[in-house]
Protein backbone atom coordinates (compact mmCIF):
# COMPACT_ATOMS: atom_id res chain seq x y z
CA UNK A 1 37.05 -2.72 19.63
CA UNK A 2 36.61 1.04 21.46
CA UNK A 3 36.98 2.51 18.21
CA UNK A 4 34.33 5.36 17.79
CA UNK A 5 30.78 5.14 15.65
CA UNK A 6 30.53 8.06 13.26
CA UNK A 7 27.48 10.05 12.71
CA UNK A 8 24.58 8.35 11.19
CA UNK A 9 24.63 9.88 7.55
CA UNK A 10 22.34 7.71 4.91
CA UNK A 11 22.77 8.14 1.39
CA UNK A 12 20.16 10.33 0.05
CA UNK A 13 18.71 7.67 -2.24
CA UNK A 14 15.84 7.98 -5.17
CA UNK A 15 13.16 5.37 -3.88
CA UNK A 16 11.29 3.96 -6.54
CA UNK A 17 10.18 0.43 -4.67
CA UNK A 18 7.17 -0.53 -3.22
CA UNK A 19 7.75 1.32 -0.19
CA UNK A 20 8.87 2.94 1.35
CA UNK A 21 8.92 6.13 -0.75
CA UNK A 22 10.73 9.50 -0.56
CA UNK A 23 9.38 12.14 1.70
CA UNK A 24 8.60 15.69 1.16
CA UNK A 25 10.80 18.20 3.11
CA UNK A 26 7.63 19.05 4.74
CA UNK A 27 7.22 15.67 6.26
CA UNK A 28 10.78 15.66 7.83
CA UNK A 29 10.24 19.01 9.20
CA UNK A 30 6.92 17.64 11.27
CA UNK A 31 9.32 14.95 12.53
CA UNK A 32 11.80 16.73 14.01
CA UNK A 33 9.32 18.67 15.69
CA UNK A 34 9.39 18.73 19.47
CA UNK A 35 7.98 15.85 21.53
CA UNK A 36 5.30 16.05 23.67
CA UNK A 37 3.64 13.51 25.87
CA UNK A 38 0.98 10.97 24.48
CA UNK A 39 -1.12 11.76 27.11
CA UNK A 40 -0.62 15.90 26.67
CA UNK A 41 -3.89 17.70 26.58
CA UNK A 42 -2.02 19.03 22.97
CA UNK A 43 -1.23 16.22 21.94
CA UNK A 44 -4.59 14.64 22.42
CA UNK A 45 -6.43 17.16 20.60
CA UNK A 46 -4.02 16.75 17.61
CA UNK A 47 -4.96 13.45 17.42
CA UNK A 48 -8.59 14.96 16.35
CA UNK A 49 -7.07 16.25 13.68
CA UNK A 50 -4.98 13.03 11.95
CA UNK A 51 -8.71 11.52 12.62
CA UNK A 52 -10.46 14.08 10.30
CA UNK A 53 -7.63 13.55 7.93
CA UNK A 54 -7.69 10.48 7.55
CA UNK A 55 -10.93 10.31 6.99
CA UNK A 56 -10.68 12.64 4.04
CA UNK A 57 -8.09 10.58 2.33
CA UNK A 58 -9.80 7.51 2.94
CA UNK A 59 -13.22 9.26 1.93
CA UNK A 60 -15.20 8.06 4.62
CA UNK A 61 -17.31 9.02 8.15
CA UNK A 62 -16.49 6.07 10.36
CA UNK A 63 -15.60 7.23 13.69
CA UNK A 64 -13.21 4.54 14.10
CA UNK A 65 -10.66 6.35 12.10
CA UNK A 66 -7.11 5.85 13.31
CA UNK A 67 -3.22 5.00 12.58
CA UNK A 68 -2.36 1.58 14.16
CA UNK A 69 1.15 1.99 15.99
CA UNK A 70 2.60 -1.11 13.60
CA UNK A 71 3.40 -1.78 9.95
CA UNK A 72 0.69 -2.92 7.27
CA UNK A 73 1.06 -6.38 8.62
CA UNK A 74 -0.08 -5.58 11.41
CA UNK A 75 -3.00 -3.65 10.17
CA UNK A 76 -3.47 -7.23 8.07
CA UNK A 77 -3.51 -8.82 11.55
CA UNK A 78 -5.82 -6.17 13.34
CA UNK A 79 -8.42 -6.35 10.50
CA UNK A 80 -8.66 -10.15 10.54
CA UNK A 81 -8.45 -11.18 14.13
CA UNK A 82 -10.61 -8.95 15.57
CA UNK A 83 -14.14 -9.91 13.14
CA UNK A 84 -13.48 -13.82 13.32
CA UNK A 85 -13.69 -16.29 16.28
CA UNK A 86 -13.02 -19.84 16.08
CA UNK A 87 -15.77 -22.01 13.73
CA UNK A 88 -16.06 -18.98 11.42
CA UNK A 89 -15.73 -18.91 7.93
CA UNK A 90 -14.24 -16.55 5.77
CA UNK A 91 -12.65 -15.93 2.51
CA UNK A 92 -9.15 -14.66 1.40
CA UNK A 93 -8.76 -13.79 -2.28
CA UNK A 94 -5.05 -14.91 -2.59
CA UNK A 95 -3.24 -13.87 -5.36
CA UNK A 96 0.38 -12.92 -3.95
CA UNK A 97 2.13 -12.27 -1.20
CA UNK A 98 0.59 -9.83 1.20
CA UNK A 99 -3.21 -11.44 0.29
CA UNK A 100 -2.20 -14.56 1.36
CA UNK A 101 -0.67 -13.15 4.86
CA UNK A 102 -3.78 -12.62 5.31
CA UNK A 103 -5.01 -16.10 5.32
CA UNK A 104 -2.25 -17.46 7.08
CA UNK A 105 -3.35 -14.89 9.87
CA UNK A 106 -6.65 -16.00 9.69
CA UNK A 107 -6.11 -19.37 9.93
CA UNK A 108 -4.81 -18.61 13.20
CA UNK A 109 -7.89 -17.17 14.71
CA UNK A 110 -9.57 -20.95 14.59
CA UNK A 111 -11.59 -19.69 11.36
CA UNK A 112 -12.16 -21.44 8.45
CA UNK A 113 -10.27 -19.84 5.73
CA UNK A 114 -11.46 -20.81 2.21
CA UNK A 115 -8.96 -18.99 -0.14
CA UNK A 116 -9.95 -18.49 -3.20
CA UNK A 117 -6.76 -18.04 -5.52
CA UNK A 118 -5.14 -16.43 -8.91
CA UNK A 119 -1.43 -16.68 -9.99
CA UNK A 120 1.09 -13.61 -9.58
CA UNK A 121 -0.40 -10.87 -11.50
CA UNK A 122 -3.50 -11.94 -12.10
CA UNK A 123 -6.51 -11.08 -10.54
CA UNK A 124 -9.25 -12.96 -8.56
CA UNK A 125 -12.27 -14.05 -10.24
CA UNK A 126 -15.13 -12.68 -8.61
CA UNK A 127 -16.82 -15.32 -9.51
CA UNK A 128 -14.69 -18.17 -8.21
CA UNK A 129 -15.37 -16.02 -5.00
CA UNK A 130 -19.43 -16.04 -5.51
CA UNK A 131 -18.44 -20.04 -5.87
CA UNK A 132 -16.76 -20.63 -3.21
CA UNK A 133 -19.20 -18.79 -0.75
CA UNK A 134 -22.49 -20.84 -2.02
CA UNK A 135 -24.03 -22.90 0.93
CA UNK A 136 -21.74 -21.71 3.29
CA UNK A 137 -22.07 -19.14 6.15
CA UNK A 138 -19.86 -16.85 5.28
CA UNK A 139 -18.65 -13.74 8.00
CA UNK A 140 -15.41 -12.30 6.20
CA UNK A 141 -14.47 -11.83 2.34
CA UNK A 142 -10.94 -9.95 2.37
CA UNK A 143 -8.71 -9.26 -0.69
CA UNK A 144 -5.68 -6.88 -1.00
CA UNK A 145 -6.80 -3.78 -3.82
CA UNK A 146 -3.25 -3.89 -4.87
CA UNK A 147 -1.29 -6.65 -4.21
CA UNK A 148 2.20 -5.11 -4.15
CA UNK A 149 4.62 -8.74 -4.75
CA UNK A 150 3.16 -8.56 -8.12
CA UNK A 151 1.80 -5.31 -9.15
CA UNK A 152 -2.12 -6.80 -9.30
CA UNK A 153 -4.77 -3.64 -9.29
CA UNK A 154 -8.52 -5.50 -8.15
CA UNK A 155 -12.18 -3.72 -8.46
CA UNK A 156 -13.43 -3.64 -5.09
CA UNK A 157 -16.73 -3.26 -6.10
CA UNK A 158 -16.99 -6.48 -7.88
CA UNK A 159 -16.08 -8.16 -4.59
CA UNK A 160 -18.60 -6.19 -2.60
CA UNK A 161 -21.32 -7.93 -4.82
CA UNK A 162 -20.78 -10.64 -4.13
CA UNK A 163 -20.07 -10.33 -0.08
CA UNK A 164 -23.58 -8.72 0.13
CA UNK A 165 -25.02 -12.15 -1.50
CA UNK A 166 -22.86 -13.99 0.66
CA UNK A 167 -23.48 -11.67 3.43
CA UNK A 168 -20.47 -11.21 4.42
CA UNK A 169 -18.23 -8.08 5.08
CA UNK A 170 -15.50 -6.81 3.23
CA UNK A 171 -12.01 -6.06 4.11
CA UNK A 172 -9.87 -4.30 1.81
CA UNK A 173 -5.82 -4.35 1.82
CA UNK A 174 -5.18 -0.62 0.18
CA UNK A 175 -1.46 -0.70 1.46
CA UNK A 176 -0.18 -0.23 -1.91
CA UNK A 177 -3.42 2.45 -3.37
CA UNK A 178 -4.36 5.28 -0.45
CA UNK A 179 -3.30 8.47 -1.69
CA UNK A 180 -2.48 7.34 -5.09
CA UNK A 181 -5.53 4.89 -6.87
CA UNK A 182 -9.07 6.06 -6.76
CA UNK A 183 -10.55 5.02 -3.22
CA UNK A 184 -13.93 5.68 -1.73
CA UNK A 185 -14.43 3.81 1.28
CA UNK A 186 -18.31 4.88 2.05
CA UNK A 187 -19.22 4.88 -1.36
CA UNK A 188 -17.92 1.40 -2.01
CA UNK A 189 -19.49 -0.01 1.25
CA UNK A 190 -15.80 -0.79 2.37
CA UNK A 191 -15.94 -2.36 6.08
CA UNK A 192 -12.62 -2.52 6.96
CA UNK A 193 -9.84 -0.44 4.98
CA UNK A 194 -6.46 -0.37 5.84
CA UNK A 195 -3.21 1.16 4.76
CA UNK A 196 0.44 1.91 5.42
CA UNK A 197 2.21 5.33 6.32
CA UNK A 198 5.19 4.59 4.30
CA UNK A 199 3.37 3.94 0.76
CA UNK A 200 1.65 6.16 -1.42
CA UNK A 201 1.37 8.96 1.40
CA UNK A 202 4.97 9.07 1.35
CA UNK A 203 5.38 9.12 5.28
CA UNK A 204 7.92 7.33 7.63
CA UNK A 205 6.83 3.79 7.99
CA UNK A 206 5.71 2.78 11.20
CA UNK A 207 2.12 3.58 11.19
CA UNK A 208 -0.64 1.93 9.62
CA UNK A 209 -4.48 4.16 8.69
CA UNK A 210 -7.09 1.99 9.45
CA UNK A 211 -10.95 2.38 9.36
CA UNK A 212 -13.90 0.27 10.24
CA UNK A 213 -17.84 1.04 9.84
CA UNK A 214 -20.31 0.52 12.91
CA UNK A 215 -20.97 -2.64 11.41
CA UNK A 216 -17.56 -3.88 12.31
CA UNK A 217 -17.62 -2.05 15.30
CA UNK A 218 -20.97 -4.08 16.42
CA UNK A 219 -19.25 -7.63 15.25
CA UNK A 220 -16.08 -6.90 17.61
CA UNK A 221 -18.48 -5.81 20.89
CA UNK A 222 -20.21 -8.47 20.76
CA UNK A 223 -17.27 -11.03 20.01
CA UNK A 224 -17.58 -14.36 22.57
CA UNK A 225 -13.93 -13.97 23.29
CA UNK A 226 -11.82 -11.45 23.67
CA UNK A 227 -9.32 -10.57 20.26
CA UNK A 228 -6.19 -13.34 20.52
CA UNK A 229 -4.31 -10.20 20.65
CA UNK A 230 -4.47 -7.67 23.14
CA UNK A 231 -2.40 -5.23 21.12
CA UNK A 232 -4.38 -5.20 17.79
CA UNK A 233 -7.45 -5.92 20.28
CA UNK A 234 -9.88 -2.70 18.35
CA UNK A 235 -12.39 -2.82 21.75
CA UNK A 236 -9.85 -0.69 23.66
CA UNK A 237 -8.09 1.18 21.60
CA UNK A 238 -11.54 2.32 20.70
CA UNK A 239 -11.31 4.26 23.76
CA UNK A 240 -8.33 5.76 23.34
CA UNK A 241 -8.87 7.01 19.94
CA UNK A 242 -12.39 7.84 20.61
CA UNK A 243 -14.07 9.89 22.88
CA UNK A 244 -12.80 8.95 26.26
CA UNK A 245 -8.80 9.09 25.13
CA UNK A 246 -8.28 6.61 27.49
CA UNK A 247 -4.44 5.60 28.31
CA UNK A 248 -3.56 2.17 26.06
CA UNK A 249 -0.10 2.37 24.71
CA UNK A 250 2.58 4.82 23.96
CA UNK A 251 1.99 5.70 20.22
CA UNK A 252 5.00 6.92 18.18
CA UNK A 253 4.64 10.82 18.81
CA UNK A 254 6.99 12.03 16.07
CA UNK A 255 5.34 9.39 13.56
CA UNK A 256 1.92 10.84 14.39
CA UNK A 257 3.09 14.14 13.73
CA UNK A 258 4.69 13.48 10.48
CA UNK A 259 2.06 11.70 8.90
CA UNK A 260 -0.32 14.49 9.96
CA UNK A 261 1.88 16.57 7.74
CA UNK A 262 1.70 13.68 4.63
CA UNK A 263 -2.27 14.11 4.92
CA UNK A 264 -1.95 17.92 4.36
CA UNK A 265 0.20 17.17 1.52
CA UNK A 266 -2.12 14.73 -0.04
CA UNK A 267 -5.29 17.26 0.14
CA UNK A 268 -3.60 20.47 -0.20
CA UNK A 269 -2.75 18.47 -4.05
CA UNK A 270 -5.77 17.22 -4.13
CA UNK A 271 -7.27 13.53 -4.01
CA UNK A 272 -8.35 13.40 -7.95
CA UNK A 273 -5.28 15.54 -9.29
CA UNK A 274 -2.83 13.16 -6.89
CA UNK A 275 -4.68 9.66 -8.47
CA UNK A 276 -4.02 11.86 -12.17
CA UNK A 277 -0.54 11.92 -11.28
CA UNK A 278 0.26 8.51 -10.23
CA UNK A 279 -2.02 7.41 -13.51
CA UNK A 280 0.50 9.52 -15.73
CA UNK A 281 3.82 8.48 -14.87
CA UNK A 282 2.97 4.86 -14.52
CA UNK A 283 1.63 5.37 -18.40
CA UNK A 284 5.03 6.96 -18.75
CA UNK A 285 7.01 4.09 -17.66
CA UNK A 286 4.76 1.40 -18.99
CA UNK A 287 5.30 2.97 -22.67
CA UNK A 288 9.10 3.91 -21.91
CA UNK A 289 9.36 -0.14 -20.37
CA UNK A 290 7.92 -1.53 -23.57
CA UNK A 291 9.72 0.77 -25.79
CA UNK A 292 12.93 -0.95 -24.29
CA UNK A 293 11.50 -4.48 -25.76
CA UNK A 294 10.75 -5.19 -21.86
CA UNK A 295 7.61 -6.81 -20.87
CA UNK A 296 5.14 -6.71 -18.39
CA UNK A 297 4.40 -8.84 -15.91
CA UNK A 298 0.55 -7.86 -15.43
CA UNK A 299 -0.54 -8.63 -19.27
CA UNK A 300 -4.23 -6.63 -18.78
CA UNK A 301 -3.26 -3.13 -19.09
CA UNK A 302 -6.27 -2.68 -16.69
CA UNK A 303 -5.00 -4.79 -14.27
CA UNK A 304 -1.71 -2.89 -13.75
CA UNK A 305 -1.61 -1.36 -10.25
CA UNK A 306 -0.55 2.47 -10.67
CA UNK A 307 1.84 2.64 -8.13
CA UNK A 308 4.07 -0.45 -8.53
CA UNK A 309 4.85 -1.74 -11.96
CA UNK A 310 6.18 -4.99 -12.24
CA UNK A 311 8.51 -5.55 -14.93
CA UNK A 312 9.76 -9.35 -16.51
CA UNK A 313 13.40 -9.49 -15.87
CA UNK A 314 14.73 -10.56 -19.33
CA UNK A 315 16.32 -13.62 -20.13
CA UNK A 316 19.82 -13.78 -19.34
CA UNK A 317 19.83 -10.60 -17.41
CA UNK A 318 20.62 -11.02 -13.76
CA UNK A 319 18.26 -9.19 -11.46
CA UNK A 320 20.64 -8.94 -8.46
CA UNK A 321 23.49 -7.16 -10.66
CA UNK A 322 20.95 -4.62 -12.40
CA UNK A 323 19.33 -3.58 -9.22
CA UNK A 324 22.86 -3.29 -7.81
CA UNK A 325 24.35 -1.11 -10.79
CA UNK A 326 20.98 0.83 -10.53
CA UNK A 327 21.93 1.69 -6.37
CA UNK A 328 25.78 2.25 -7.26
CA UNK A 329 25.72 3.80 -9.72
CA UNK A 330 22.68 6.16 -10.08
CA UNK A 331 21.35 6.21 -6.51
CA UNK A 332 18.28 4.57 -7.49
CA UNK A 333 16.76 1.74 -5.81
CA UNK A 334 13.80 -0.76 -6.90
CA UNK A 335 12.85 -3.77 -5.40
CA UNK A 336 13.12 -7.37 -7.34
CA UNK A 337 10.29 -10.69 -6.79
CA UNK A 338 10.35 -12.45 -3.64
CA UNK A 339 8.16 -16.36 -3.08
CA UNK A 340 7.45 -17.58 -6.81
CA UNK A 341 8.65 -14.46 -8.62
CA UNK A 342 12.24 -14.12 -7.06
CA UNK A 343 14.38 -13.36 -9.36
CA UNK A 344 11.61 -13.15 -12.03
CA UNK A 345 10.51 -9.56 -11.90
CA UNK A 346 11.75 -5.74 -11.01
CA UNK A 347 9.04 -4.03 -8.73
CA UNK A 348 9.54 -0.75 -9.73
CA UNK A 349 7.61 1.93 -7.46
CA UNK A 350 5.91 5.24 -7.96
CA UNK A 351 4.21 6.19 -4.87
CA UNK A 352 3.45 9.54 -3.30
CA UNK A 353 6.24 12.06 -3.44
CA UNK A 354 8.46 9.43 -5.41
CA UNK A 355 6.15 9.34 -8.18
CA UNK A 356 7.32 11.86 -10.40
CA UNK A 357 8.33 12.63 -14.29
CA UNK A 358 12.25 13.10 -13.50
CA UNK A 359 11.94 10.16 -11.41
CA UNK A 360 10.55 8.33 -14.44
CA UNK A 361 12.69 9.55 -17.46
CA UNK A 362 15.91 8.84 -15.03
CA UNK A 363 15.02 5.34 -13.99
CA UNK A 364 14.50 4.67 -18.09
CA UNK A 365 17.83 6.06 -19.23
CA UNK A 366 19.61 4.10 -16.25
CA UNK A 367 18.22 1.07 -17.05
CA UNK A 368 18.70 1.29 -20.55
CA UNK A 369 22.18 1.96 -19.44
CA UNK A 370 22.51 -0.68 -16.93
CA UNK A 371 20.73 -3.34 -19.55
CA UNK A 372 23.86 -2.34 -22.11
CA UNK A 373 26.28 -3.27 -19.85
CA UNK A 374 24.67 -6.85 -19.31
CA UNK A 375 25.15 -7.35 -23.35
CA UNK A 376 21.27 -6.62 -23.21
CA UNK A 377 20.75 -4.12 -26.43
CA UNK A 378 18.12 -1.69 -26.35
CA UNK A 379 17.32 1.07 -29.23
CA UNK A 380 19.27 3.92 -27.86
CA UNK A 381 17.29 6.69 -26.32
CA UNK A 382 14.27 4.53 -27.36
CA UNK A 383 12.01 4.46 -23.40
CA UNK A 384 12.92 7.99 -22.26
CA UNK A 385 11.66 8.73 -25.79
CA UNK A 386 8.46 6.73 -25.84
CA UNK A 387 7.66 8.39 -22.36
CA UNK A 388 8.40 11.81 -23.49
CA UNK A 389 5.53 11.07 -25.94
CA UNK A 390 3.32 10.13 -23.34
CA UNK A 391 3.44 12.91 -21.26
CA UNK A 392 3.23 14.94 -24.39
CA UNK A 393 0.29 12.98 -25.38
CA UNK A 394 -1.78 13.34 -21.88
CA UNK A 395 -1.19 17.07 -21.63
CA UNK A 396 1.65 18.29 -18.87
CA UNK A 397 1.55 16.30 -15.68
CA UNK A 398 -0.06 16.76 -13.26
CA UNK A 399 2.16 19.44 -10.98
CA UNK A 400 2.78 17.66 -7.51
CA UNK A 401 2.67 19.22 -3.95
């Protein structure tokens, strides 16, 4: 009962899920920086900076540029609640897990939610969407650019066609693809973008990027009602990451400070030579994967999101025990299915600082390893081989940070 607790020691582990992702020793320097106060004249004009990175990375000039103190979901729930009132219409392009959170939210919001919807790894026909809109007055199209439960990768641009005949905005989920698949929020007319800290910038979770155009910005000030939430409520905290720096909430200092360091990271590498990266090692592993006599869950090569791979758990393997073995044994952890795919799939994730060709080539030779001891025969040797070749074939890597 009065027995002592020891020092808090994790176990350094390899993170290849969907997040969150290993850190650079850079990053866990900036947070174990010194606090300061939120309200610090310093601190406030570092907060200019994460702004201008942020809008680097997500390639854009809104002013509202900001990390929301909360996880992705509740970036999900910030960019739905705040553009839709009650008798509004809207569509969700549901297709997993994390797209169809965002219907569920919006249903909330006294909206009427039309989702338009694909199976686990597939993607949504934009033209189901153009459908779904005709005769209707729609406000809202929102999809999720990679839909991490099933490893989905969607064109944004085919979506904003057909919200600008609908005339609608768009709102894009790019949790799973900021910092690691191609993203240009101005050039693709994005309206709302949002992301997570813990992802594919390979930062401590806790803080979701967000940015909206003056467009949204105009929608939300001239709302009826206030936001049903006065924490995700983007009319104040407009103030206090805007001009005025007005007092809302206490933000997470050392969060702030260590994603700040995660932007540098991303741009010092460089946004084109980081998507090049994450491009090449998923090649890698899709080649080493199918090498194994594994299969893919996303069939359409082109449709395979770069920074979480989804792989068909074989019959009569059990997912628990590999993933288990895979921890125990070599360190390494990836995430199974959860909802329809439970049990079905391995999410295996290369994002940001975990995406990388040792990270690769191990994860192949301990599952080929781990697959053995299930009675589950693989050629020996055969996916670190066939990934070998592809990095041979595409030229050396990419180097990262």
């Amino acid at each position: 009962m009065n027995e002592p607790i020891g020092e808090l020691l994790p176990p350094p582990r390899i993170m290849m899920t969907p997040g969150p992702s290993n850190m650079h020793a850079r990053v866990y320097r900036a947070l174990a920086t010194p606090l300061v106060g939120h309200m610090d004249p310093w601190f406030i004009g570092m907060m200019s900076d994460v702004q201008t990175l942020l809008r680097r990375v997500f390639q854009t000039d809104n002013r509202m540029t900001y990390p929301i103190s909360a996880s992705g979901s509740g970036a999900i729930e910030a960019t739905v609640i705040n553009p839709l009132e009650p008798g509004d219409e809207a569509i969700v392009c549901s297709n997993g897990w994390f797209s169809e959170r965002m219907a569920v939210i919006g249903e909330r919001t006294g909206a009427k939610i039309h989702r338009v919807e694909a199976p686990y790894g597939k993607t949504v026909d934009p033209e189901d969407v153009r459908r779904a809109g005709r005769g209707r007055k729609i406000k809202f199209v929102g999809l999720a650019h990679g839909e991490t439960s099933s490893g989905v990768l969607q064109d944004i641009d085919d979506y904003r066609k057909v919200a600008d005949e609908l005339g609608a905005i768009l709102a894009v989920d790019a949790v799973a693809t900021l910092g690691g698949v191609p993203l240009h929020v101005d050039r693709q007319r994005i309206d709302i973008c949002f992301s997570g800290s813990q992802k594919t910038l390979s930062a401590p979770p806790g803080m979701a990027p967000i940015t909206l155009n003056s467009r949204v910005e105009e929608i939300v000030r001239s709302r009826k009602s206030p936001a049903q939430s006065w924490y995700f409520d983007f009319v104040p905290i407009m103030s206090y990451w805007g001009k005025e720096r007005t007092y809302h909430h206490t933000p997470p200092v050392s969060l702030i400070f260590a994603l700040r360091e995660a932007l540098r990271l991303a741009l010092e590498e460089g946004l084109e030579a980081r998507w090049e990266r994450h491009r090449q090692n998923q090649h890698a592993l899709v080649a080493g994967i199918e090498a194994m006599g594994l299969e893919m869950f996303v069939k359409n090569p082109s449709d395979r999101l770069p920074t979480v791979t989804a792989v068909t758990v074989p019959a009569g393997v059990d997912d628990w025990k590999v993933r288990g073995q895979l921890l125990d044994e070599f360190n390494l952890e990836i995430a199974g299915g959860f909802g329809p795919v439970k049990g079905k799939i391995w999410r295996v994730g290369l994002m940001g600082y975990s995406s990388q060709k040792t990270n690769v080539l191990l994860f192949l030779a301990a599952l080929e390893k781990v697959l053995g001891d299930q009675g589950f025969r693989v050629p020996a040797g055969a996916g670190v081989a066939a990934a070998v070749h592809s990095y041979s074939e595409a030229g050396a890597v990419v180097a990262h940070q």
